[in-house]
N, C-alpha and C. Protein backbone atom coordinates (compact mmCIF):
# COMPACT_ATOMS: atom_id res chain seq x y z
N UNK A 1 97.15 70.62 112.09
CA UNK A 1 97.78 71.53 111.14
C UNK A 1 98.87 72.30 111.86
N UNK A 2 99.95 72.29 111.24
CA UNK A 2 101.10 73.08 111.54
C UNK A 2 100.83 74.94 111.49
N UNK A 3 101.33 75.68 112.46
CA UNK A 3 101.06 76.66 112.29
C UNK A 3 101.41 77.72 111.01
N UNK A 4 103.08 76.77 110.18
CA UNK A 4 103.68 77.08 109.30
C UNK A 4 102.42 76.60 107.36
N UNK A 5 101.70 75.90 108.12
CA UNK A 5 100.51 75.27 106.79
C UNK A 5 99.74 76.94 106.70
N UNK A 6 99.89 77.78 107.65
CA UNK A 6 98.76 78.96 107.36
C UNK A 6 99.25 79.86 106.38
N UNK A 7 100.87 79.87 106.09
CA UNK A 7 101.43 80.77 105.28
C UNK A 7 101.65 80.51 103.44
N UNK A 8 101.39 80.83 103.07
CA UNK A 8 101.52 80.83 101.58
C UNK A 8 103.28 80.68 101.56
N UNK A 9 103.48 79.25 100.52
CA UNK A 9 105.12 79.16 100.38
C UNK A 9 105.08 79.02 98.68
N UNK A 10 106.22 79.45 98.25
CA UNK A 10 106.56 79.92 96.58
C UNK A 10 107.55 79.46 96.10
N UNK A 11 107.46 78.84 94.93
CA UNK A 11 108.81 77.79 94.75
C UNK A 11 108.29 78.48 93.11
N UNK A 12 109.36 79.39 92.53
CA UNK A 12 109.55 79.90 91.12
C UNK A 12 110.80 79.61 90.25
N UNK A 13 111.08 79.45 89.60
CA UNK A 13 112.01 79.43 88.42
C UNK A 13 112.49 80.68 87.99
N UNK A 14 113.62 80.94 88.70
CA UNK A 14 114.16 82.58 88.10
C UNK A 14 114.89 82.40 86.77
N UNK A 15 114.89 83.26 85.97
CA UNK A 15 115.58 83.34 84.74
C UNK A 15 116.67 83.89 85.29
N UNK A 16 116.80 85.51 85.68
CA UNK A 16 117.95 86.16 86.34
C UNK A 16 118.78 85.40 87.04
N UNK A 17 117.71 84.28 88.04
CA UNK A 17 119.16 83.88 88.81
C UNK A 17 119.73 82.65 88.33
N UNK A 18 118.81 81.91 87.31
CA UNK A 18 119.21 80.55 87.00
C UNK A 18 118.72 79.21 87.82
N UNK A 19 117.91 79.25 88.45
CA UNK A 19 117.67 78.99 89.54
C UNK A 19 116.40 78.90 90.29
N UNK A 20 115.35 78.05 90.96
CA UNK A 20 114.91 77.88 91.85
C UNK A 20 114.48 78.83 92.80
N UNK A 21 113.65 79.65 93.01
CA UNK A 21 113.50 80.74 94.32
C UNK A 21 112.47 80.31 95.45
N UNK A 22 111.97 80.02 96.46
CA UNK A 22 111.59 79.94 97.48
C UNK A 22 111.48 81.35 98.08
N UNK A 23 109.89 81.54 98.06
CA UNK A 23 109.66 82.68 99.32
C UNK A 23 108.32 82.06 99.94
N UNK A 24 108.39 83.15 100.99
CA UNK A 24 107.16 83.22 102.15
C UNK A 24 106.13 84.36 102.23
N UNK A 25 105.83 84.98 101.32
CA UNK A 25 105.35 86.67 101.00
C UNK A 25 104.34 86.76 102.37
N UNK A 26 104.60 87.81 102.95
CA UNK A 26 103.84 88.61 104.22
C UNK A 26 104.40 87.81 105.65
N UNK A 27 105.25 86.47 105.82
CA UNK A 27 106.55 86.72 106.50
C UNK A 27 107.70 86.53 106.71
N UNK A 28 108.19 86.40 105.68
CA UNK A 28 109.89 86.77 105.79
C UNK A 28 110.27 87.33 104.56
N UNK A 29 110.95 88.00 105.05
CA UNK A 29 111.99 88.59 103.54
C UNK A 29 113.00 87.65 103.25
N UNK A 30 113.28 87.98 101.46
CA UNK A 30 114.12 87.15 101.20
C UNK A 30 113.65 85.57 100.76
N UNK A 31 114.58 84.85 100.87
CA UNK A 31 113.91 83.29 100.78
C UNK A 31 115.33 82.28 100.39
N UNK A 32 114.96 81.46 99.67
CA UNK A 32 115.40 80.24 99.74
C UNK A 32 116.35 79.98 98.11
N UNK A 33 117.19 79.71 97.69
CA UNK A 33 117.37 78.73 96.23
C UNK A 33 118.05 77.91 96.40
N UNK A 34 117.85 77.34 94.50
CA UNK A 34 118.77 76.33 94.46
C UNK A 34 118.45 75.83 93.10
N UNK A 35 118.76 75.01 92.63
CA UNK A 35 118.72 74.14 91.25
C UNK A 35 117.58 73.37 91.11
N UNK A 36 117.27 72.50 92.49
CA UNK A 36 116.26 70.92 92.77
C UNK A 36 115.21 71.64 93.24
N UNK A 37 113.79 72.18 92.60
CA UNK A 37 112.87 72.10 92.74
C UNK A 37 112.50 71.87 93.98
N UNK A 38 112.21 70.39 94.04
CA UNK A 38 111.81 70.00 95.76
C UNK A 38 112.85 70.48 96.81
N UNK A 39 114.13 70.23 96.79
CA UNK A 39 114.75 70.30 97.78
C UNK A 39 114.57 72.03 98.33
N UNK A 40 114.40 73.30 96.99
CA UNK A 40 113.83 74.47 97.63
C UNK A 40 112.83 74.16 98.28
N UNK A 41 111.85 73.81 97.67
CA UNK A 41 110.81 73.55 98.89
C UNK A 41 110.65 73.67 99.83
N UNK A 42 111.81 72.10 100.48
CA UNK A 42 112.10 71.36 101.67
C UNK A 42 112.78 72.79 102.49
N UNK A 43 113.88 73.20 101.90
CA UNK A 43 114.37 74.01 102.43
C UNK A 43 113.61 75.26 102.99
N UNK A 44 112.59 75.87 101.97
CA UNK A 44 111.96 76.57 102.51
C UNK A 44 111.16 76.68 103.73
N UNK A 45 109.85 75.11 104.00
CA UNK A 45 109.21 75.00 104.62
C UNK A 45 110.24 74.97 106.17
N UNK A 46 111.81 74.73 106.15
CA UNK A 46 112.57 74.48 107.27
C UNK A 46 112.58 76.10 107.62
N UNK A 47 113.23 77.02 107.03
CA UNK A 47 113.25 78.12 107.25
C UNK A 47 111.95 78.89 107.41
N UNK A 48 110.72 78.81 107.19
CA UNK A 48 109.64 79.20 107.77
C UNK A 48 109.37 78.68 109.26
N UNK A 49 109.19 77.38 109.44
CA UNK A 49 109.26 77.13 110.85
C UNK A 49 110.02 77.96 111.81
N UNK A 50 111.50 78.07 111.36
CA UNK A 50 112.28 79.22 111.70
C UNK A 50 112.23 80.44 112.31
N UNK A 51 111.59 80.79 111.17
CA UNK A 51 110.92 82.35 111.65
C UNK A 51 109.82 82.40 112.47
N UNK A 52 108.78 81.49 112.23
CA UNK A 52 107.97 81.45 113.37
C UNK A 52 108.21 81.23 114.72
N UNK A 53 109.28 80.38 114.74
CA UNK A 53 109.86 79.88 116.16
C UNK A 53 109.97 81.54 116.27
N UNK A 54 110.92 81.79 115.89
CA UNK A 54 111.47 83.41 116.11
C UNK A 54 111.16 84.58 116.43
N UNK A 55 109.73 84.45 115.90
CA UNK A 55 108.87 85.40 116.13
C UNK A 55 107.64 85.16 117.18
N UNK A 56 107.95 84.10 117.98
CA UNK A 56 107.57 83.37 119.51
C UNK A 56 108.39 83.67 120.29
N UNK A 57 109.66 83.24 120.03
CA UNK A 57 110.59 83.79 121.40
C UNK A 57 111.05 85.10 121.14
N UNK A 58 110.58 86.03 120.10
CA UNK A 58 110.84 86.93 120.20
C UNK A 58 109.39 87.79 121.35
N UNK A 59 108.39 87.17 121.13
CA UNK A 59 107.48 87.99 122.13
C UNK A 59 106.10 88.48 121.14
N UNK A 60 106.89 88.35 119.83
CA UNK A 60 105.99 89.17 118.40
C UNK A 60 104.95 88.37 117.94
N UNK A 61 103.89 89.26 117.41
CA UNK A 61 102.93 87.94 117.27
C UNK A 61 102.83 87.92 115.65
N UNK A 62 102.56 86.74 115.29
CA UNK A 62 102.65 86.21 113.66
C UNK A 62 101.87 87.10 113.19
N UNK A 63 102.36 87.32 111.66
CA UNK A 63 101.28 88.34 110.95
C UNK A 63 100.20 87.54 110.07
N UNK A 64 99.31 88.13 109.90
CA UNK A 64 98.35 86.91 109.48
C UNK A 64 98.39 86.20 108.30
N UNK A 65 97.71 85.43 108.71
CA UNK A 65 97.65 84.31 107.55
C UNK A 65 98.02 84.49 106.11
N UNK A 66 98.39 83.85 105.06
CA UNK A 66 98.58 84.46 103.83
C UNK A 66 97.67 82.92 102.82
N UNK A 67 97.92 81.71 103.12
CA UNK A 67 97.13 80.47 102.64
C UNK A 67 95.42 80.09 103.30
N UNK A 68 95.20 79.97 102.13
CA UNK A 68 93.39 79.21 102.45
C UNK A 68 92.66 80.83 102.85
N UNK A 69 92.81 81.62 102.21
CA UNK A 69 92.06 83.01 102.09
C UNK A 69 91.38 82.82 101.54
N UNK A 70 90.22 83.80 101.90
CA UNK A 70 88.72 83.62 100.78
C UNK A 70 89.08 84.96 100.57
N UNK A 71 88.47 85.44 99.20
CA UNK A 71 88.45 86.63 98.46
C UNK A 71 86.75 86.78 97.86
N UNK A 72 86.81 88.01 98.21
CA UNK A 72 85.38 88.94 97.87
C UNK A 72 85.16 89.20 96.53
N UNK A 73 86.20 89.41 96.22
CA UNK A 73 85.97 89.97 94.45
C UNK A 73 86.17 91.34 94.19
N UNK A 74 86.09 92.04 95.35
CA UNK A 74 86.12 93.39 95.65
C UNK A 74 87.38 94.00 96.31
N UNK A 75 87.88 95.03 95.35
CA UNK A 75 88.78 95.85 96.37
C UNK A 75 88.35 97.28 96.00
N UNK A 76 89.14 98.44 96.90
CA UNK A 76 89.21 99.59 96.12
C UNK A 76 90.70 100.36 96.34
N UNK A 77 90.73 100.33 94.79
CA UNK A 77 92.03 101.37 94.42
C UNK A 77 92.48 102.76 94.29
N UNK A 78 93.01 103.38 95.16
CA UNK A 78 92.71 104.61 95.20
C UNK A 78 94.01 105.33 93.95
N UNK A 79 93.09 106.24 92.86
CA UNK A 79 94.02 106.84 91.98
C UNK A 79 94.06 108.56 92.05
N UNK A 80 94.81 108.70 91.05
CA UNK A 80 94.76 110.03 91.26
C UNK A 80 93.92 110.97 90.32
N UNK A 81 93.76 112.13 90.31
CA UNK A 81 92.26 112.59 89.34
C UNK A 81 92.27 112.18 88.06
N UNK A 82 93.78 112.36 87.38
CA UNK A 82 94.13 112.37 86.02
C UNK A 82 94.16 110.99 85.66
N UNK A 83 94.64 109.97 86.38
CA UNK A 83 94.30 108.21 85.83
C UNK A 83 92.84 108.19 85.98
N UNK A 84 92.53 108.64 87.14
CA UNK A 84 90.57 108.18 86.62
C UNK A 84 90.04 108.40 85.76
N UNK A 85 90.20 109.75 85.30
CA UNK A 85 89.31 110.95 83.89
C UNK A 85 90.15 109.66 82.82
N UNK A 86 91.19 109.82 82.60
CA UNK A 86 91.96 108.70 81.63
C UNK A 86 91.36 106.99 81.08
N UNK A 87 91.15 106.36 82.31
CA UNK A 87 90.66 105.47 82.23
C UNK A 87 88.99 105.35 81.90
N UNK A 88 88.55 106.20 82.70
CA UNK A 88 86.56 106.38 82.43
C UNK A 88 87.10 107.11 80.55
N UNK A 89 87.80 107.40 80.19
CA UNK A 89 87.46 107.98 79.10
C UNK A 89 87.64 106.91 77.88
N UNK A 90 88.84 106.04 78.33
CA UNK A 90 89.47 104.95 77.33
C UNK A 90 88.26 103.86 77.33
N UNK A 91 87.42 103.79 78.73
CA UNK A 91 86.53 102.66 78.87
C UNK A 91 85.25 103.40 77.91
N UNK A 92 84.89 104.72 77.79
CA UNK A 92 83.81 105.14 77.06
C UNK A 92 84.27 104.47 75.45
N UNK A 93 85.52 105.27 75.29
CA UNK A 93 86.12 104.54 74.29
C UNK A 93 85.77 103.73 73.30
N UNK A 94 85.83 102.64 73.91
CA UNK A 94 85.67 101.06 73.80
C UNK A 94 84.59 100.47 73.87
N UNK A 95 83.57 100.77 74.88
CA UNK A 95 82.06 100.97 74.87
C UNK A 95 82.20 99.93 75.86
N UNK A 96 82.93 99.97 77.19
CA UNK A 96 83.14 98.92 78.27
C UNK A 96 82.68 99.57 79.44
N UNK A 97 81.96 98.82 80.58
CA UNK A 97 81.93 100.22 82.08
C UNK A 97 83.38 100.29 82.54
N UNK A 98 83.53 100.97 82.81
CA UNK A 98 85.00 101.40 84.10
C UNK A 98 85.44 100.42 84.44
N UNK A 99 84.62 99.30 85.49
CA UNK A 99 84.64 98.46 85.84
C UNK A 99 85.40 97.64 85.30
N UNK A 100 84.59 96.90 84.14
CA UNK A 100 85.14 95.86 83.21
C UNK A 100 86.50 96.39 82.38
N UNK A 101 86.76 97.44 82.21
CA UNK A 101 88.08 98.03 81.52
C UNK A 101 89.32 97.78 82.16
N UNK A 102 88.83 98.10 83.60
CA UNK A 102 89.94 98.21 84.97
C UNK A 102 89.85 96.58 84.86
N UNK A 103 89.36 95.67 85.01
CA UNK A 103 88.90 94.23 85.24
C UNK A 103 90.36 93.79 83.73
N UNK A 104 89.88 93.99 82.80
CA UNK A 104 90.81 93.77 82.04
C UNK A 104 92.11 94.03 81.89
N UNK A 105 92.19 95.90 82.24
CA UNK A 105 93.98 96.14 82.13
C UNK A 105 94.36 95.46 83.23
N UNK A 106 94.26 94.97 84.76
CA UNK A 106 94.79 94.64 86.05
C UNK A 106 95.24 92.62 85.16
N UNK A 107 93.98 92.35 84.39
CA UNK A 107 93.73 90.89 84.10
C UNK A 107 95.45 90.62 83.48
N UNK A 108 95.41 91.82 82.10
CA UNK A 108 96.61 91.92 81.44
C UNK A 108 97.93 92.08 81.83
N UNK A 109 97.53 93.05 83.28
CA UNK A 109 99.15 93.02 83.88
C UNK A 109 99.67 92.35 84.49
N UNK A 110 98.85 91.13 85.19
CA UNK A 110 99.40 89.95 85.78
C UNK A 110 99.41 88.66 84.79
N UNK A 111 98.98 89.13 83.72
CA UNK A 111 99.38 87.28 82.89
C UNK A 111 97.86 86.89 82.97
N UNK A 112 96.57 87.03 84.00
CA UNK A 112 95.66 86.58 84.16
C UNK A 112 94.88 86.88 83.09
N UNK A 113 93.74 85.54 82.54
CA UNK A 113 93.45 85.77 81.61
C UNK A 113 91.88 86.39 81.83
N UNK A 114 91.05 86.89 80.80
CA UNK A 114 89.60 87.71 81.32
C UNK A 114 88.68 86.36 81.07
N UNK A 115 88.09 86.39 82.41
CA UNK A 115 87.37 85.12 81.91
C UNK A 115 85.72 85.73 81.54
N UNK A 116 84.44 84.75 81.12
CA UNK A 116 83.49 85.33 80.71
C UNK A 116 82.54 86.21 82.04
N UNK A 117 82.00 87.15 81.78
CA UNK A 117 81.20 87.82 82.64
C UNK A 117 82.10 88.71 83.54
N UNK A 118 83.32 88.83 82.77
CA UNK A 118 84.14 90.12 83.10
C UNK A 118 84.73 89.72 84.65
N UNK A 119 84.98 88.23 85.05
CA UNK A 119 85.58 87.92 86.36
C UNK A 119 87.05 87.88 85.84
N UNK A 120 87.99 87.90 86.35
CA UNK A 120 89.52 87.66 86.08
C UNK A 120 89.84 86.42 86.85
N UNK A 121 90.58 85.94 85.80
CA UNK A 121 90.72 84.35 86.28
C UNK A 121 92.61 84.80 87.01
N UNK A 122 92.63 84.18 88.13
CA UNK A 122 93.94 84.46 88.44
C UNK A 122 94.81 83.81 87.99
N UNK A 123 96.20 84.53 88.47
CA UNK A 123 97.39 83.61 87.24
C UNK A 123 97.89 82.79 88.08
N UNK A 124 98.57 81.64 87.64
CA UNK A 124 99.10 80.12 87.68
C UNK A 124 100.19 80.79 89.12
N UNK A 125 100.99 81.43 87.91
CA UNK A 125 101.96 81.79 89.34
C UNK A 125 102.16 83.22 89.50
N UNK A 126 102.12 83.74 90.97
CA UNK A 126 101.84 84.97 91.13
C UNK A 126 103.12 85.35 91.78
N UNK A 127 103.59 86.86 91.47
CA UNK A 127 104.59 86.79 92.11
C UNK A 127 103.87 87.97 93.03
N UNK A 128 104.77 87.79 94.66
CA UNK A 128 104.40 88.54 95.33
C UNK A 128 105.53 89.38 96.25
N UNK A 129 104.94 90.39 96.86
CA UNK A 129 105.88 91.33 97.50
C UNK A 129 106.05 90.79 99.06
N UNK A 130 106.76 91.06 99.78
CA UNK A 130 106.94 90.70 101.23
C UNK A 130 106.78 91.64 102.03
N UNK A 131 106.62 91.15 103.12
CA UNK A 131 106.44 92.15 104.13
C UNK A 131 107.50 93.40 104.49
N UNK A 132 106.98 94.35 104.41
CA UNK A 132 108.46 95.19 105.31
C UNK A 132 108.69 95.22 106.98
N UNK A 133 109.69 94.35 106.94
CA UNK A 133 109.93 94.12 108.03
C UNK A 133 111.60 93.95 108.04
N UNK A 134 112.38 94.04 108.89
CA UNK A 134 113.64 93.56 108.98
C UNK A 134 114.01 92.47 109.45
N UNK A 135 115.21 91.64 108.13
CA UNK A 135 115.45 90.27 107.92
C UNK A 135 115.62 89.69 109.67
N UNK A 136 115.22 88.53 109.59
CA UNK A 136 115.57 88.12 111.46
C UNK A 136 116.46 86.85 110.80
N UNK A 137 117.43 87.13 112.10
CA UNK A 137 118.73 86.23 111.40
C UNK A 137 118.22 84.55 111.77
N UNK A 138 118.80 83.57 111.05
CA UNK A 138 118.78 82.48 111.02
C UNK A 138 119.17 81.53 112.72
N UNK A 139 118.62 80.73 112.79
CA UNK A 139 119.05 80.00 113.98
C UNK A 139 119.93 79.86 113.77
């Protein structure tokens, strides 16, 4: 396995740009387009190698993994007093726990649909944020 197989790569269909997008979310900013589907791809997986080279002879060590993650099911979100009282109140509401309410609005804001027993099924395509880091120029 290539060290570049550990990173999650993203090949989307922008409306805004018309276009093809290619990213690498958690390491590189920025990314890739074009029209041809595959050839983003291609292009992408070249420019990831890239950065990894880059971030070897730079001395820096890769940030971790982003592909073949296992997930718990569990996170915690930290809010502020007035969204909690808000939400525990909308979930009394409705006659839902907290839990399953939060399980649903998060389900709704990504496109993901609620699957049975209150798990959230994740969405097809996810869009994601990148690392903050500053762009490292191209070979």
């Amino acid at each position: 396995m290539k060290t570049s197989d550990q990173y999650l790569k993203i090949v989307e269909w922008s409306e805004e740009d018309k276009c093809y997008v290619g990213t690498c979310p958690g390491l590189m900013l920025g990314g890739v387009h074009g029209k041809d589907e595959a050839k983003v791809f291609q292009e992408l997986c070249t420019v990831v190698d890239e950065w990894i080279r880059n971030y070897k002879k730079d001395g820096d060590p890769l940030p971790a993994a982003t592909s073949g993650r296992d997930f718990s099911g569990k996170f915690v979100v930290r809010v502020g007093k007035d969204l909690h009282r808000a939400l525990y109140l909308e979930s009394l509401r409705i006659g839902e726990s907290l839990n399953s309410y939060c399980v649903d609005v998060l389900s709704k804001g990504t496109g993901a649909a609620k699957q049975s027993k209150g798990k959230a099924q994740s969405a097809a395509r996810v869009k994601l944020t990148t690392r903050e880091r500053a762009p490292r120029p191209a070979m």
